[in-house]
C-alpha atoms as a PDB file:
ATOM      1  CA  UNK A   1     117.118 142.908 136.217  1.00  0.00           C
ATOM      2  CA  UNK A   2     121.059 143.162 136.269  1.00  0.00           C
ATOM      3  CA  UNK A   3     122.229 145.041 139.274  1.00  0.00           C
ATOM      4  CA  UNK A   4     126.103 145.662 137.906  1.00  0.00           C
ATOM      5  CA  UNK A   5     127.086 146.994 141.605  1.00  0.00           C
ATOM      6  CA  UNK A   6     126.114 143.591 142.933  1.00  0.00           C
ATOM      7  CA  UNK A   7     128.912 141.666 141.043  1.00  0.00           C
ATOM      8  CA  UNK A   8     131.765 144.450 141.407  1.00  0.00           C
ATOM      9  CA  UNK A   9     131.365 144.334 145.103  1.00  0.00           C
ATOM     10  CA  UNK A  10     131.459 140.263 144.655  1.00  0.00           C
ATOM     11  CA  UNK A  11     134.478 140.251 142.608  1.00  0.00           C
ATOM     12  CA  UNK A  12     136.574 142.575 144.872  1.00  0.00           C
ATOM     13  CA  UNK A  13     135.579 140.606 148.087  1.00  0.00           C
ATOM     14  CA  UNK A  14     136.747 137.367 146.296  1.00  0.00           C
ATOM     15  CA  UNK A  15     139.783 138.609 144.353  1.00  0.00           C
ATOM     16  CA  UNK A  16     139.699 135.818 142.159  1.00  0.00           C
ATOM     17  CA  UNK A  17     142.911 134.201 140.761  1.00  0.00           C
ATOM     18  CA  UNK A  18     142.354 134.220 136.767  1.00  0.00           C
ATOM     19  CA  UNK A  19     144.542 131.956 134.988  1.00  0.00           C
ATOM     20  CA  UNK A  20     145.954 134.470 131.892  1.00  0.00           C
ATOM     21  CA  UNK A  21     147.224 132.612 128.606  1.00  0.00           C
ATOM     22  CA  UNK A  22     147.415 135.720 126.765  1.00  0.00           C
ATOM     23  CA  UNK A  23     149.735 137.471 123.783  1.00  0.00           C
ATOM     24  CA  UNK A  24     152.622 139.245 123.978  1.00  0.00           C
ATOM     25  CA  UNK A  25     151.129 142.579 123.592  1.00  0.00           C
ATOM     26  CA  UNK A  26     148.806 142.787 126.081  1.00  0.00           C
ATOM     27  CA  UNK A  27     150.620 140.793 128.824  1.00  0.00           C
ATOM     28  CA  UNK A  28     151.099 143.915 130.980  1.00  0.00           C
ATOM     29  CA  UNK A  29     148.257 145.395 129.904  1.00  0.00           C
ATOM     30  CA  UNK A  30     145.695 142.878 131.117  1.00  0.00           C
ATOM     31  CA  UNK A  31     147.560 142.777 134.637  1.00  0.00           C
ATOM     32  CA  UNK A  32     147.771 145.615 135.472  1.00  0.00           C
ATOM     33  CA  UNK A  33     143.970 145.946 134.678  1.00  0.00           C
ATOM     34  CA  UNK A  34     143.232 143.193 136.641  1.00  0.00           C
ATOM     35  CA  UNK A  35     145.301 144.718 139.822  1.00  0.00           C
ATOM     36  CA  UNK A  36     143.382 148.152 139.644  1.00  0.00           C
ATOM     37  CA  UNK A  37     140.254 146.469 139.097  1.00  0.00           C
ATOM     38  CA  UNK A  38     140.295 144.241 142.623  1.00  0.00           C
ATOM     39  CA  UNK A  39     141.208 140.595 140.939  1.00  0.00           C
ATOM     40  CA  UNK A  40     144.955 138.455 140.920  1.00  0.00           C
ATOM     41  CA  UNK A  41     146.439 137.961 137.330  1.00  0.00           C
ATOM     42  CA  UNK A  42     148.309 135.415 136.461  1.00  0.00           C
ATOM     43  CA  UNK A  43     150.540 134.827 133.246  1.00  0.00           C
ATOM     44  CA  UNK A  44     151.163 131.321 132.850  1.00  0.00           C
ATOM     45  CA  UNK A  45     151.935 129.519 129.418  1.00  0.00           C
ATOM     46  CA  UNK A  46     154.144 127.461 129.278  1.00  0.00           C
ATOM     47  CA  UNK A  47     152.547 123.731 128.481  1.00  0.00           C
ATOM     48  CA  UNK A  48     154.327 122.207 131.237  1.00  0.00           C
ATOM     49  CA  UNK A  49     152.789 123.805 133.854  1.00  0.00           C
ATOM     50  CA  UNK A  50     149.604 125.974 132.402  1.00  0.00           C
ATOM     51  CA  UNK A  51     147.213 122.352 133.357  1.00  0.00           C
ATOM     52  CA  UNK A  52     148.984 122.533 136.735  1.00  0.00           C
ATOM     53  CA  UNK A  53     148.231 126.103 137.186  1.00  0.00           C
ATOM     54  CA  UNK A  54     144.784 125.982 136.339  1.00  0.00           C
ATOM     55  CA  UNK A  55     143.953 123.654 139.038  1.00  0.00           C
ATOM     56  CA  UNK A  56     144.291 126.422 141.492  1.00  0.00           C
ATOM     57  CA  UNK A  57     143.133 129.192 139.596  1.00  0.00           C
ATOM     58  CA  UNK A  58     139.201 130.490 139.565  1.00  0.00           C
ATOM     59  CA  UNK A  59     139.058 131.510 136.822  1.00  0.00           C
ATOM     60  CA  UNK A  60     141.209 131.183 132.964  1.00  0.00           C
ATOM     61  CA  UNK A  61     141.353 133.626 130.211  1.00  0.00           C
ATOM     62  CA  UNK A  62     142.701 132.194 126.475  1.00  0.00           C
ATOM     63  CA  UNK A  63     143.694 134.294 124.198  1.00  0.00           C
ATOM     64  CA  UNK A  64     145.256 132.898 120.730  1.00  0.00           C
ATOM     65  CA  UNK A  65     146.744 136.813 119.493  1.00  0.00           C
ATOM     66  CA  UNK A  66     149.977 135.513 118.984  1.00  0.00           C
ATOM     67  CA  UNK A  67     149.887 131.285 118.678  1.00  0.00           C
ATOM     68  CA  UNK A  68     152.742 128.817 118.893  1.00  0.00           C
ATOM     69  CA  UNK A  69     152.256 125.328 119.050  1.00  0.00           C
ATOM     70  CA  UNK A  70     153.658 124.917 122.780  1.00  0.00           C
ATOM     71  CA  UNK A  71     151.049 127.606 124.044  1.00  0.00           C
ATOM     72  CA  UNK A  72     148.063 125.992 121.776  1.00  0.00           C
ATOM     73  CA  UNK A  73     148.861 122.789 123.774  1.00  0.00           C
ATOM     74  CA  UNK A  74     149.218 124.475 127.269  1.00  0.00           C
ATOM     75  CA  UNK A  75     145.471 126.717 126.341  1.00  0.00           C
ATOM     76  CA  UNK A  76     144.320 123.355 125.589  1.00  0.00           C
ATOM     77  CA  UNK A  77     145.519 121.421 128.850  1.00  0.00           C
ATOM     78  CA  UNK A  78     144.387 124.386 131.084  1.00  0.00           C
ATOM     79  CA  UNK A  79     140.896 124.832 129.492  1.00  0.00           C
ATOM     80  CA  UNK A  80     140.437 120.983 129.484  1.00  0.00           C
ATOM     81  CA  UNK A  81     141.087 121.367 133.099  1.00  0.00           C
ATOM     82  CA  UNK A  82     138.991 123.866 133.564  1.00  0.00           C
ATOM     83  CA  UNK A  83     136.323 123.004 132.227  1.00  0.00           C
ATOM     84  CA  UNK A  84     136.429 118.964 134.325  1.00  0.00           C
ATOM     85  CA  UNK A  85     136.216 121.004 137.412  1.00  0.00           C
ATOM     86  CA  UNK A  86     133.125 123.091 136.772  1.00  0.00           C
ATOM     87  CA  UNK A  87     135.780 126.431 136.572  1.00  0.00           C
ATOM     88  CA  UNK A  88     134.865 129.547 134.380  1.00  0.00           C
ATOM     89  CA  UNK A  89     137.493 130.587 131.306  1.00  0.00           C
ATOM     90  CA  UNK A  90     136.825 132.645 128.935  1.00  0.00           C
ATOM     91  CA  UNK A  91     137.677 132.519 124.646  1.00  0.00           C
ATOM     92  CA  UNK A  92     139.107 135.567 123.715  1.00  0.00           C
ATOM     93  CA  UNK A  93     139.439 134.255 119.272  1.00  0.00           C
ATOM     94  CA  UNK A  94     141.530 137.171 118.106  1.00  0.00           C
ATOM     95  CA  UNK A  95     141.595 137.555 114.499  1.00  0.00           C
ATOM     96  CA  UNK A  96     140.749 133.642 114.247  1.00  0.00           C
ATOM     97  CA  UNK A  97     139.524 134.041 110.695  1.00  0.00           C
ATOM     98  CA  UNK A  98     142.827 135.847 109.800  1.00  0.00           C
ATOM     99  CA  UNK A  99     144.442 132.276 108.862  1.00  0.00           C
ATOM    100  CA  UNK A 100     143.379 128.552 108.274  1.00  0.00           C
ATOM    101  CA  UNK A 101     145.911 127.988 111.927  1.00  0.00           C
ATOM    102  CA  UNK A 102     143.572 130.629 113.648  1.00  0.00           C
ATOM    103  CA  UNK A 103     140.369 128.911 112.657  1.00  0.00           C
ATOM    104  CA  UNK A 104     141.359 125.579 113.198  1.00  0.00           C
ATOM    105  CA  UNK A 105     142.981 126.344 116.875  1.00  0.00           C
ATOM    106  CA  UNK A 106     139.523 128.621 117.485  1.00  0.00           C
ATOM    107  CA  UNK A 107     137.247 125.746 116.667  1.00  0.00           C
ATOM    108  CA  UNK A 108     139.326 122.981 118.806  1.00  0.00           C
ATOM    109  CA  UNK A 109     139.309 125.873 122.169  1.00  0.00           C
ATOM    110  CA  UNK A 110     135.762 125.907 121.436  1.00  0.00           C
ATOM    111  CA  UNK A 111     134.881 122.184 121.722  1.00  0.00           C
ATOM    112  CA  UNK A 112     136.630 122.312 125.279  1.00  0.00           C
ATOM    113  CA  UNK A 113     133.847 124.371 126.661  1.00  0.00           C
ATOM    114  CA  UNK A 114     134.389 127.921 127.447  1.00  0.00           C
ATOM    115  CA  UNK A 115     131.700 129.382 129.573  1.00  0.00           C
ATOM    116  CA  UNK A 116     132.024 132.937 128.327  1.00  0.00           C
ATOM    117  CA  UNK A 117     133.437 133.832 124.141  1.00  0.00           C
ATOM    118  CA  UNK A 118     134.191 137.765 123.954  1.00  0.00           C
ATOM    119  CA  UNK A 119     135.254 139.037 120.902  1.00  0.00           C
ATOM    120  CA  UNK A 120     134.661 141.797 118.147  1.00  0.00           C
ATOM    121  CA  UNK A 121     131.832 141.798 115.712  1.00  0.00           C
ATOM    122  CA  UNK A 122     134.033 139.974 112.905  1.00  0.00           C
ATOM    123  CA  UNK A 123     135.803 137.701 115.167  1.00  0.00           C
ATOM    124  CA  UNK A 124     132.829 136.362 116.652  1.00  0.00           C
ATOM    125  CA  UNK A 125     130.953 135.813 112.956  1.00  0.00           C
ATOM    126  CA  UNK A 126     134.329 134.086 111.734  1.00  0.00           C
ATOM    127  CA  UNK A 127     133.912 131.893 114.636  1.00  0.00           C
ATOM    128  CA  UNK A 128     130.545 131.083 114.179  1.00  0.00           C
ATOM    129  CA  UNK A 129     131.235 129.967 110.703  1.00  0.00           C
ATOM    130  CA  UNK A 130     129.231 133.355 108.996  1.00  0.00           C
ATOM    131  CA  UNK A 131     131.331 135.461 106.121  1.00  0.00           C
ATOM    132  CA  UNK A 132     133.161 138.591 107.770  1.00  0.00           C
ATOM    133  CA  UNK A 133     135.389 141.771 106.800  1.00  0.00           C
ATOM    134  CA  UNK A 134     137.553 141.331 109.358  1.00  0.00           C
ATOM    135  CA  UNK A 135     141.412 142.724 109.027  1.00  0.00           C
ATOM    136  CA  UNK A 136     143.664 140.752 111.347  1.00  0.00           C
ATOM    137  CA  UNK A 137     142.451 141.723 114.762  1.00  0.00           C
ATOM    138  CA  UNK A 138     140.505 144.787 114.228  1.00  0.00           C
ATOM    139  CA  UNK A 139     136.582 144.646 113.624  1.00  0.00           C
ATOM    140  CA  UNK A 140     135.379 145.589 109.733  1.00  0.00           C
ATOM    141  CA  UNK A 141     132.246 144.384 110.365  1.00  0.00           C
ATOM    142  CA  UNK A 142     129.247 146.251 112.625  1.00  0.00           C
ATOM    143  CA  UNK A 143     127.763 144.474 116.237  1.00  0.00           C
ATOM    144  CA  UNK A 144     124.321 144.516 114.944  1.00  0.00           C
ATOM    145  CA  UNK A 145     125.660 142.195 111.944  1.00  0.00           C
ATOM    146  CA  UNK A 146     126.800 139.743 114.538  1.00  0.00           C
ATOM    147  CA  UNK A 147     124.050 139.194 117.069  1.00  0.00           C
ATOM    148  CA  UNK A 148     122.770 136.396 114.377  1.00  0.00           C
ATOM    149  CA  UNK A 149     125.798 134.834 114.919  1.00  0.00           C
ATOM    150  CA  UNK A 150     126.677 135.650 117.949  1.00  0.00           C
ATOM    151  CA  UNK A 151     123.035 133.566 119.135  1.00  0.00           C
ATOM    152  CA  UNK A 152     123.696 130.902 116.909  1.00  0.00           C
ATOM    153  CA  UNK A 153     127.590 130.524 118.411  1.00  0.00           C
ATOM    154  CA  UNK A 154     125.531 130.928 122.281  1.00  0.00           C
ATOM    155  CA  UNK A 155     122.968 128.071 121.111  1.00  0.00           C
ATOM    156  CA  UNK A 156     125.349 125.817 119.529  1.00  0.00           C
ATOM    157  CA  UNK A 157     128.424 125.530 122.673  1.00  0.00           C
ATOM    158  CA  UNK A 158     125.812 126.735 125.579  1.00  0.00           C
ATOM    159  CA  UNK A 159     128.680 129.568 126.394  1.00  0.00           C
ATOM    160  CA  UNK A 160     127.760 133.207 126.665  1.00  0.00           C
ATOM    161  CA  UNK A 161     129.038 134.969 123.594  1.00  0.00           C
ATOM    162  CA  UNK A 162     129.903 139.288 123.888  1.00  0.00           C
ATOM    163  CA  UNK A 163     130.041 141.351 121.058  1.00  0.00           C
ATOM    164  CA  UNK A 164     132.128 144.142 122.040  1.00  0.00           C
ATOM    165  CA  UNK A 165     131.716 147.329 119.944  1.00  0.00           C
ATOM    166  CA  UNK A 166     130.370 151.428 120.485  1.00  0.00           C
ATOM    167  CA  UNK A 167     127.390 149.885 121.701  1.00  0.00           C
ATOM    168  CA  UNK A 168     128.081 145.332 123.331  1.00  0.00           C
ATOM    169  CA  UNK A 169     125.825 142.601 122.560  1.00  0.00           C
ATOM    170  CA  UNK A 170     125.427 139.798 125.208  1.00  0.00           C
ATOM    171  CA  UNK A 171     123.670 136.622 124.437  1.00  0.00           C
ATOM    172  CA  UNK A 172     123.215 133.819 127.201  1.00  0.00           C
ATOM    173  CA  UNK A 173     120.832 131.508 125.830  1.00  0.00           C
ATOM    174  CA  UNK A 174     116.895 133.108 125.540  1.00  0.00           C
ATOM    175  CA  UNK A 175     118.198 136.189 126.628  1.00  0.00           C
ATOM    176  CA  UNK A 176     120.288 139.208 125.596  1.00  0.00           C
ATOM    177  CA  UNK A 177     121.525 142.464 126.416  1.00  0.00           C
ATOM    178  CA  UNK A 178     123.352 145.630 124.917  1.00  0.00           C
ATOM    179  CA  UNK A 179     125.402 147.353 127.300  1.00  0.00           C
ATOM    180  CA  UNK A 180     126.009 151.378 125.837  1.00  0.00           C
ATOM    181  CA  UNK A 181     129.129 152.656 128.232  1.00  0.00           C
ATOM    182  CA  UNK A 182     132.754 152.944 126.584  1.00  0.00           C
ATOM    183  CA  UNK A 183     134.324 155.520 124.981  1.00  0.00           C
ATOM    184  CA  UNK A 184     136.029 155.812 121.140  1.00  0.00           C
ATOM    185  CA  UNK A 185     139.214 156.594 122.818  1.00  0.00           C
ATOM    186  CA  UNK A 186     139.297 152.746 124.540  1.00  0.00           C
ATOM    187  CA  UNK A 187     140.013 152.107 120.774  1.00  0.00           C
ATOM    188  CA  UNK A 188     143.318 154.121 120.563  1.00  0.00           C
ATOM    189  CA  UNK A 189     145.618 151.711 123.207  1.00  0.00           C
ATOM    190  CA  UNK A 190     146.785 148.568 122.332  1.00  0.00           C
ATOM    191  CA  UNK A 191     145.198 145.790 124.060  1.00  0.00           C
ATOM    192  CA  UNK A 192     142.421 146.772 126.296  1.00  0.00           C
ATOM    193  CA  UNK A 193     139.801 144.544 124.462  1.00  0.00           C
ATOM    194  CA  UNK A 194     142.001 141.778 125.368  1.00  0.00           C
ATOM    195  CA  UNK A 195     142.086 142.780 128.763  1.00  0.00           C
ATOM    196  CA  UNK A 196     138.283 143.513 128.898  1.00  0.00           C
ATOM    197  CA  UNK A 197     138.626 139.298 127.981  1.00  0.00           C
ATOM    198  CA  UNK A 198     140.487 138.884 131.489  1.00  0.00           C
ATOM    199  CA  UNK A 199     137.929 141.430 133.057  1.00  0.00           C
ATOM    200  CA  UNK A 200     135.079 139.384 132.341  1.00  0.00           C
ATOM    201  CA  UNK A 201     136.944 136.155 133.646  1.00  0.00           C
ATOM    202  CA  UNK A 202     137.025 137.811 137.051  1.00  0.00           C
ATOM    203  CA  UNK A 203     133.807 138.807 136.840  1.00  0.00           C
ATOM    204  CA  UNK A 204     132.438 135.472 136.039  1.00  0.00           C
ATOM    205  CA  UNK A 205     134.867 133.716 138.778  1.00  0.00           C
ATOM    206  CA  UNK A 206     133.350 136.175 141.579  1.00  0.00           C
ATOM    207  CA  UNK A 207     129.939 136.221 140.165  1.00  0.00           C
ATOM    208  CA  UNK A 208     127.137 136.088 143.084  1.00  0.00           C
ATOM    209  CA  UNK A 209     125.918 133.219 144.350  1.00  0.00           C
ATOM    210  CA  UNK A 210     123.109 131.414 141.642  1.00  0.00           C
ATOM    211  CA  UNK A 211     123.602 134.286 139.131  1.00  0.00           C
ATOM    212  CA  UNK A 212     124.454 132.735 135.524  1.00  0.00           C
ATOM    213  CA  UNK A 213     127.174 133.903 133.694  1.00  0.00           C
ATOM    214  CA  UNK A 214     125.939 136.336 131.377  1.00  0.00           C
ATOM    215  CA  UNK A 215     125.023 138.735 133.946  1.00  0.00           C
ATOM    216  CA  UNK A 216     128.557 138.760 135.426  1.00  0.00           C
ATOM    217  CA  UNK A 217     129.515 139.529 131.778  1.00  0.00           C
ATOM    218  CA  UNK A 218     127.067 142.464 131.414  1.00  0.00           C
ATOM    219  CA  UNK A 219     128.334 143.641 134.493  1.00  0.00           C
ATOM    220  CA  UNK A 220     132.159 143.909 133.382  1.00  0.00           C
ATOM    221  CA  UNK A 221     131.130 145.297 130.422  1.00  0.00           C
ATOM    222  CA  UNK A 222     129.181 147.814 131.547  1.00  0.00           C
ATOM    223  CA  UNK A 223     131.933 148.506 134.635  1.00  0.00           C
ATOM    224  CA  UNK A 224     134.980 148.797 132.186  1.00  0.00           C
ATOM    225  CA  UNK A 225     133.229 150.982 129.756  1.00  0.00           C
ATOM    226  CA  UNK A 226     132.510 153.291 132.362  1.00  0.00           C
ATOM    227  CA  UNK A 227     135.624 153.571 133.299  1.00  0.00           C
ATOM    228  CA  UNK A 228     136.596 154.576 129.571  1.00  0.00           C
ATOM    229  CA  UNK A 229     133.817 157.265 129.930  1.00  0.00           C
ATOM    230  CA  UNK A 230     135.647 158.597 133.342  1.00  0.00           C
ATOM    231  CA  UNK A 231     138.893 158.408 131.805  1.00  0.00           C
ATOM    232  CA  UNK A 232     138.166 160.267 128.831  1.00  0.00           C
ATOM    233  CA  UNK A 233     136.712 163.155 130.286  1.00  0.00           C
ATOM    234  CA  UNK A 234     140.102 164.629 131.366  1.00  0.00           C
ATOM    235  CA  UNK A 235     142.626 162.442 128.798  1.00  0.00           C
ATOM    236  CA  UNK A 236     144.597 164.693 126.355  1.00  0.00           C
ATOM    237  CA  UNK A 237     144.969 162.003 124.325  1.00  0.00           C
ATOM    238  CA  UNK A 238     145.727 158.146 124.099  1.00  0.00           C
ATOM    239  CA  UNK A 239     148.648 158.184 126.683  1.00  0.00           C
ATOM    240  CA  UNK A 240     146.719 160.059 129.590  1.00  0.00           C
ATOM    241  CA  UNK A 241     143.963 158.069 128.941  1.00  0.00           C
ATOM    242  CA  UNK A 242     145.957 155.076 129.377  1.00  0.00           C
ATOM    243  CA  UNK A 243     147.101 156.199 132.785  1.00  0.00           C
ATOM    244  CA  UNK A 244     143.381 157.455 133.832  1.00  0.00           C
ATOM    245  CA  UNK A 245     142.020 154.624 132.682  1.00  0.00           C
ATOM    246  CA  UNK A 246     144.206 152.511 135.182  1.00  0.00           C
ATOM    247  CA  UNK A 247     143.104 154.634 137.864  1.00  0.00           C
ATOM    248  CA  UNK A 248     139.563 155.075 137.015  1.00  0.00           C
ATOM    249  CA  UNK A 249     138.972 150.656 137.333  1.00  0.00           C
ATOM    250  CA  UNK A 250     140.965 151.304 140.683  1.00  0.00           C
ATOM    251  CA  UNK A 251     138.641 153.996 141.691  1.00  0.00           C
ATOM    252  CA  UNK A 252     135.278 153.638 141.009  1.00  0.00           C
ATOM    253  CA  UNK A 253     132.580 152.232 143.685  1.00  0.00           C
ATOM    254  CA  UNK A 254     129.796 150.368 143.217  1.00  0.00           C
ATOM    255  CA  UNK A 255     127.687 153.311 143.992  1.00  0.00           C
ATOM    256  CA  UNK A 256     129.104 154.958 140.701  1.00  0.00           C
ATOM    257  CA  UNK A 257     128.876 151.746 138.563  1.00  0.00           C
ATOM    258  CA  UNK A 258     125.186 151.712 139.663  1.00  0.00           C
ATOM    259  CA  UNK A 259     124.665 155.232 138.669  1.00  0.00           C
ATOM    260  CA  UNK A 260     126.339 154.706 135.870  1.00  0.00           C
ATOM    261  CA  UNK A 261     125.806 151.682 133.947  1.00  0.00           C
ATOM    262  CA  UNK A 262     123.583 151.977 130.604  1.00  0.00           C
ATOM    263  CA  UNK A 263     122.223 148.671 130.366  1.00  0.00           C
ATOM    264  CA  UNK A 264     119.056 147.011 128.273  1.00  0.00           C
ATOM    265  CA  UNK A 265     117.423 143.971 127.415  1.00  0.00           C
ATOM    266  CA  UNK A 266     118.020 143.214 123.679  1.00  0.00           C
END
């Protein structure tokens, strides 16, 4: 059984460094999530340094929303180094089936071993090779469509793949779990699924000792949809949610994620 509380109170303890090659949009976004959360962002891209970089960090997040060939190299370089020492980073494939460059930069990250793929229902069937509806970087297509895919992507690299959605799929190998907190409003500001992607890095850097990774995924899940919940209940709309929603990863305990997490095997 996944005890969410367990990993939150790991991850602030550690504070891991994660390693952030991320888009333009959601730069300050994912740091600033990171911060209130208990972790150390990172924003480091540039090719001639990003391998460098990794060495030190715990943990990488890679996330191709806005691609150039200089940053494809430096995701590249830092995974590859990532993945030689044994160190976590997570695939964040926004919109990859949008273009032939998007699938052919997805399928290249994934060779290089991420331990953890998060995505939306039709960017994780696009990656996994299966027809979707997706429109650029938003979802047309539902989660329970994807878990096929999503446990054929999981069999086929070893990685944990998330399905993020009203309701997230998590496969790590045999086993699998849907994780039910969030709130529609998480939908209305720009970038918070990719810094739920930077989230789960954190999570997975700080993870307890001899816990696999797809528990330390469930957990972040579970720990930044509640925090939508919390947020929500008191946001007049998108732009005081924003703000509460900052506050609400800042203040919540481990006592309340425990309380509060809606978690099942799948």
């Amino acid at each position: 059984m996944i005890d969410p509380a367990a990993h939150l109170i790991h991850m602030r303890a550690t504070a891991p460094l994660v390693h952030n090659i991320a888009n333009y949009v959601s730069m300050n976004v994912m740091a600033n999530v990171l911060l209130a959360a208990g972790a150390s962002p990172a924003m480091i891209h540039a090719r001639e340094e990003a391998a460098e970089f990794a060495a030190i960090a715990h943990a990488l997040s890679v996330n191709i929303g806005t691609l150039s060939p200089p940053w494809v190299e430096g995701m590249a370089e830092a995974a590859s180094v990532m993945t030689a020492a044994g160190k976590p980073w997570v695939l964040d494939p926004v919109a990859v089936g949008a273009t032939a460059y998007r699938r052919r930069v997805g399928a290249d990250l994934l060779a290089l071993g991420p331990r953890v793929i998060r995505g939306n229902a039709s960017e994780i069937m696009a990656l996994a090779g299966a027809t979707s509806a997706g429109k650029g970087a938003d979802a047309a297509d539902e989660v329970a469509a994807a878990e096929n895919a999503a446990r054929a992507l999981a069999r086929s690299t070893g990685a944990v793949v998330a399905v993020t959605g009203p309701v997230d799929f998590v496969v790590d190998g045999d086993a699998a779990w849907r994780v039910s907190n969030g709130d529609p409003m998480m939908t209305k500001v720009t970038a918070l699924g990719c810094a739920l992607s930077a989230l789960v890095a954190a999570f997975v850097a700080g993870q307890a000792a001899g816990e696999a990774a797809g528990p330390a995924t469930v957990a972040a899940l579970a720990f930044y949809g509640l925090a939508g919940e919390r947020a929500a209940a008191g946001a007049a709309g998108p732009g005081s949610f924003a703000v509460r929603f900052i506050d609400e990863l800042h203040a919540i305990t481990p006592a309340d994620l425990r309380a509060g997490a809606r978690v099942a095997a799948a």
